[in-house]
N, C-alpha and C. Protein backbone atom coordinates (compact mmCIF):
# COMPACT_ATOMS: atom_id res chain seq x y z
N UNK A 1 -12.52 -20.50 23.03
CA UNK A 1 -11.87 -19.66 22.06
C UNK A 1 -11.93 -18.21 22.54
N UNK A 2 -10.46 -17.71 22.22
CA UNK A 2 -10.99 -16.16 22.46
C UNK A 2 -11.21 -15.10 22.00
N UNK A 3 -12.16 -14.39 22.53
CA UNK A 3 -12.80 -13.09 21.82
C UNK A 3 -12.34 -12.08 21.39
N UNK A 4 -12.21 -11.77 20.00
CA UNK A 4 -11.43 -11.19 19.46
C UNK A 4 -12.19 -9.23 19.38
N UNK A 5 -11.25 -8.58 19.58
CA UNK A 5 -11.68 -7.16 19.91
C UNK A 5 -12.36 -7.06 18.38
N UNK A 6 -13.15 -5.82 18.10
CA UNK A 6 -14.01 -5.91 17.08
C UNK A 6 -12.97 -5.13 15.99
N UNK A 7 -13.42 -5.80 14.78
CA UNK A 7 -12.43 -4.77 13.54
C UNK A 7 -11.03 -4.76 14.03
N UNK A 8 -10.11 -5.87 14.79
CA UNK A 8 -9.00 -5.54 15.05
C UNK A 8 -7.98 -5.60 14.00
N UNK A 9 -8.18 -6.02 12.22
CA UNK A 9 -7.54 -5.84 11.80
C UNK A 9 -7.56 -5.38 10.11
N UNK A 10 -8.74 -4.13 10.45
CA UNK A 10 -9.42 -3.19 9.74
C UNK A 10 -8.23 -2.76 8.72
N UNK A 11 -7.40 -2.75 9.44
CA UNK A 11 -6.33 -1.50 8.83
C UNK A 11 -5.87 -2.01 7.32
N UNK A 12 -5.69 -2.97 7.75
CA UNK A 12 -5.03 -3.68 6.12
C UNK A 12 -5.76 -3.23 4.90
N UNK A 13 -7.35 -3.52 4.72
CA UNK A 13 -7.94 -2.82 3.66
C UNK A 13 -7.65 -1.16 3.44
N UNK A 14 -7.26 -0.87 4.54
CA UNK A 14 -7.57 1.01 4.52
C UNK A 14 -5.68 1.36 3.64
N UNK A 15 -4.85 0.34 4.53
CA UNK A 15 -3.37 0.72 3.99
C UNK A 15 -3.66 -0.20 2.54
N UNK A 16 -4.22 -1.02 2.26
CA UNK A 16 -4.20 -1.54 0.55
C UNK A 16 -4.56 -0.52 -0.33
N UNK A 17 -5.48 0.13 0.48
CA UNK A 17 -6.35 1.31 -0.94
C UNK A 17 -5.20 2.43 -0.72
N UNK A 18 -5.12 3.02 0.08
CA UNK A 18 -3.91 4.15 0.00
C UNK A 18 -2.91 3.51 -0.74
N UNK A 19 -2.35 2.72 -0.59
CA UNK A 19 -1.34 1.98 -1.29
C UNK A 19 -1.34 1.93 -2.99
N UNK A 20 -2.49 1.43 -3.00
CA UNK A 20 -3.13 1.55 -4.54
C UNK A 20 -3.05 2.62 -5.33
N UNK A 21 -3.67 3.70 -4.35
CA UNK A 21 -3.88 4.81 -4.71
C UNK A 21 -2.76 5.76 -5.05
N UNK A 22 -1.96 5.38 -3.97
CA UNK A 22 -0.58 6.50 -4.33
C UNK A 22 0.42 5.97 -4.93
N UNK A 23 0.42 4.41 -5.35
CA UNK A 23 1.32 3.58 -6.63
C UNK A 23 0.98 4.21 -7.67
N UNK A 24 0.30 4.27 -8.17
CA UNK A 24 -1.11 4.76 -9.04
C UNK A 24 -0.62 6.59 -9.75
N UNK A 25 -0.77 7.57 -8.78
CA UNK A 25 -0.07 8.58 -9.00
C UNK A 25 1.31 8.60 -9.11
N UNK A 26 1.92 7.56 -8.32
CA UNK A 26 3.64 7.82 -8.44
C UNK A 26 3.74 7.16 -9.47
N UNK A 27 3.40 6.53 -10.37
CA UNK A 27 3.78 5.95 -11.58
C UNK A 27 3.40 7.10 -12.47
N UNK A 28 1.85 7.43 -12.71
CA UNK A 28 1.71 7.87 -13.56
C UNK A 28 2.60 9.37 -13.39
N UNK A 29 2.70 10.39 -12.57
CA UNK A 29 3.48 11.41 -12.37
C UNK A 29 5.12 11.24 -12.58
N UNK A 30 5.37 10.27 -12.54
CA UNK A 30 7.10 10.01 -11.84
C UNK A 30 7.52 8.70 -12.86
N UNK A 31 7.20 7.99 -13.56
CA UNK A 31 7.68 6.60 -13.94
C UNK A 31 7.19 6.70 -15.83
N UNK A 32 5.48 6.86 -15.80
CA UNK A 32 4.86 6.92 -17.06
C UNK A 32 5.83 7.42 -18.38
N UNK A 33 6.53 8.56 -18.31
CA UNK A 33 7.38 8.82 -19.57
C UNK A 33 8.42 8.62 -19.95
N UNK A 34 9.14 7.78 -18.57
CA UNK A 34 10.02 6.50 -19.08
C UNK A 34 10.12 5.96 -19.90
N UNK A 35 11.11 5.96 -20.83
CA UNK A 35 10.79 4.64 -21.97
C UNK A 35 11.66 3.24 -21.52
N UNK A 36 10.48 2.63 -21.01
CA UNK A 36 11.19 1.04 -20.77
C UNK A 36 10.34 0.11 -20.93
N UNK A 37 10.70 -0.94 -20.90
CA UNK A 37 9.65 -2.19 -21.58
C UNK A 37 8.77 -2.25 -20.17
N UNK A 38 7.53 -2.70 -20.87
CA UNK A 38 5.83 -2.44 -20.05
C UNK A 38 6.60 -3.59 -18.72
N UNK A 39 7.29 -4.86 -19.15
CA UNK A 39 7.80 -5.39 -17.85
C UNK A 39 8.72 -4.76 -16.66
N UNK A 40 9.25 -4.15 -17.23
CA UNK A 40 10.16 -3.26 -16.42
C UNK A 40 9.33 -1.94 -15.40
N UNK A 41 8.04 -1.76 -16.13
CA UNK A 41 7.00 -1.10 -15.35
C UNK A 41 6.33 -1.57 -14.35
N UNK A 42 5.84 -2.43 -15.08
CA UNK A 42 5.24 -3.19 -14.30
C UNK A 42 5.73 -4.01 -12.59
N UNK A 43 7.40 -4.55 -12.38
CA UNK A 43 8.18 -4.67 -11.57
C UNK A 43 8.41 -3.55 -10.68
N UNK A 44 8.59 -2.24 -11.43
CA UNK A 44 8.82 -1.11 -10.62
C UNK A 44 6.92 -1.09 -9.98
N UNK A 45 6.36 -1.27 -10.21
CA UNK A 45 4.74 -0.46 -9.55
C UNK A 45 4.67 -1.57 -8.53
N UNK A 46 4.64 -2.94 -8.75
CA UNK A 46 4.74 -4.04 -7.73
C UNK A 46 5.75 -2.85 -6.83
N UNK A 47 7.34 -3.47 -6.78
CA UNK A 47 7.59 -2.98 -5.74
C UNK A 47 7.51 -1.48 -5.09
N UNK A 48 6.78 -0.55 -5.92
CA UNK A 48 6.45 0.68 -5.07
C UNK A 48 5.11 -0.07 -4.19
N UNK A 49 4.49 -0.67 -4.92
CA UNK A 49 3.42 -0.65 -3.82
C UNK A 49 3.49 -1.74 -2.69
N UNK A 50 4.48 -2.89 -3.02
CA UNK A 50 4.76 -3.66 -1.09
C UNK A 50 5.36 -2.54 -0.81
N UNK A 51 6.31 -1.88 -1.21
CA UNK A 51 7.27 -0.54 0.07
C UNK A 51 6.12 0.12 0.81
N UNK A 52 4.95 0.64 -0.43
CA UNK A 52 3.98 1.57 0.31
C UNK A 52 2.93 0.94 1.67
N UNK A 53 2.86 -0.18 0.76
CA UNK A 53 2.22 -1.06 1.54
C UNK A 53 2.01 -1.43 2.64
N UNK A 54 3.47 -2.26 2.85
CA UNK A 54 4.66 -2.43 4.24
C UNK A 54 4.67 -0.96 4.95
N UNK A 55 4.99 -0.17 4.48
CA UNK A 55 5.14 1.17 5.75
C UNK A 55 4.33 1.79 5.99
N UNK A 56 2.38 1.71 5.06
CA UNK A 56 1.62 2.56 5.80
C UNK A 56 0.70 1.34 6.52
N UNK A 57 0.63 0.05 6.43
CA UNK A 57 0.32 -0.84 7.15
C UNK A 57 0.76 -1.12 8.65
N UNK A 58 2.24 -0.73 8.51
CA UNK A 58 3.18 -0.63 9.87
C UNK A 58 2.52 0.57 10.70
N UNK A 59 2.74 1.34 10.12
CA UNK A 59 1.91 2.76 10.51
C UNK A 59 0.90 2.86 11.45
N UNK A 60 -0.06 2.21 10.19
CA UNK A 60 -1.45 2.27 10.68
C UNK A 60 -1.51 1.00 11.75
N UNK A 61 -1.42 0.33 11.83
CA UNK A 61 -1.46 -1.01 13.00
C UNK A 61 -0.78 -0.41 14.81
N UNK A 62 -0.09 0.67 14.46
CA UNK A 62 0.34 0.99 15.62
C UNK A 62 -0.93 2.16 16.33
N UNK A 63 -1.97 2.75 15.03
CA UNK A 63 -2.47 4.36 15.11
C UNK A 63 -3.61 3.43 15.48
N UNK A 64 -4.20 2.36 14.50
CA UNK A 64 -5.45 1.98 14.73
C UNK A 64 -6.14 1.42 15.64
N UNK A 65 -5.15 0.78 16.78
CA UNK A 65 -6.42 0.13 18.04
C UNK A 65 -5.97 1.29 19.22
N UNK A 66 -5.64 2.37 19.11
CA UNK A 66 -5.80 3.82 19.70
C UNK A 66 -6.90 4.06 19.81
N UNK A 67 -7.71 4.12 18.75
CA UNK A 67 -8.92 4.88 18.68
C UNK A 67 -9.92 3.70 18.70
């Protein structure tokens, strides 16, 4: 079997929490005084956070076995 470089795929937890984190503010700043049904919120925060997800994961996978 072969030996896998150490922490090679660290990044995913680091782009989940950013992800989290800035769904999180862009709702509450940008979406929260919307008036639309809690489902319709809820759909919009899902897909902000695969978009965020997907592109700082992409990101980071290219930055992280650099260092």
């Amino acid at each position: 079997m072969k030996k896998s470089k150490k922490d090679d795929d660290g990044y995913y937890a680091v782009s989940a929490f950013i992800a989290v984190a800035l769904t999180i503010a862009i709702h509450y700043f940008f979406i929260s005084n919307i008036n639309l049904h809690p489902t319709i919120h809820v759909t919009i925060g899902i897909l902000i956070f695969f978009l965020l997800s997907a592109t700082i994961s992409s990101f980071l996978a290219k930055v992280w076995n650099k260092f």
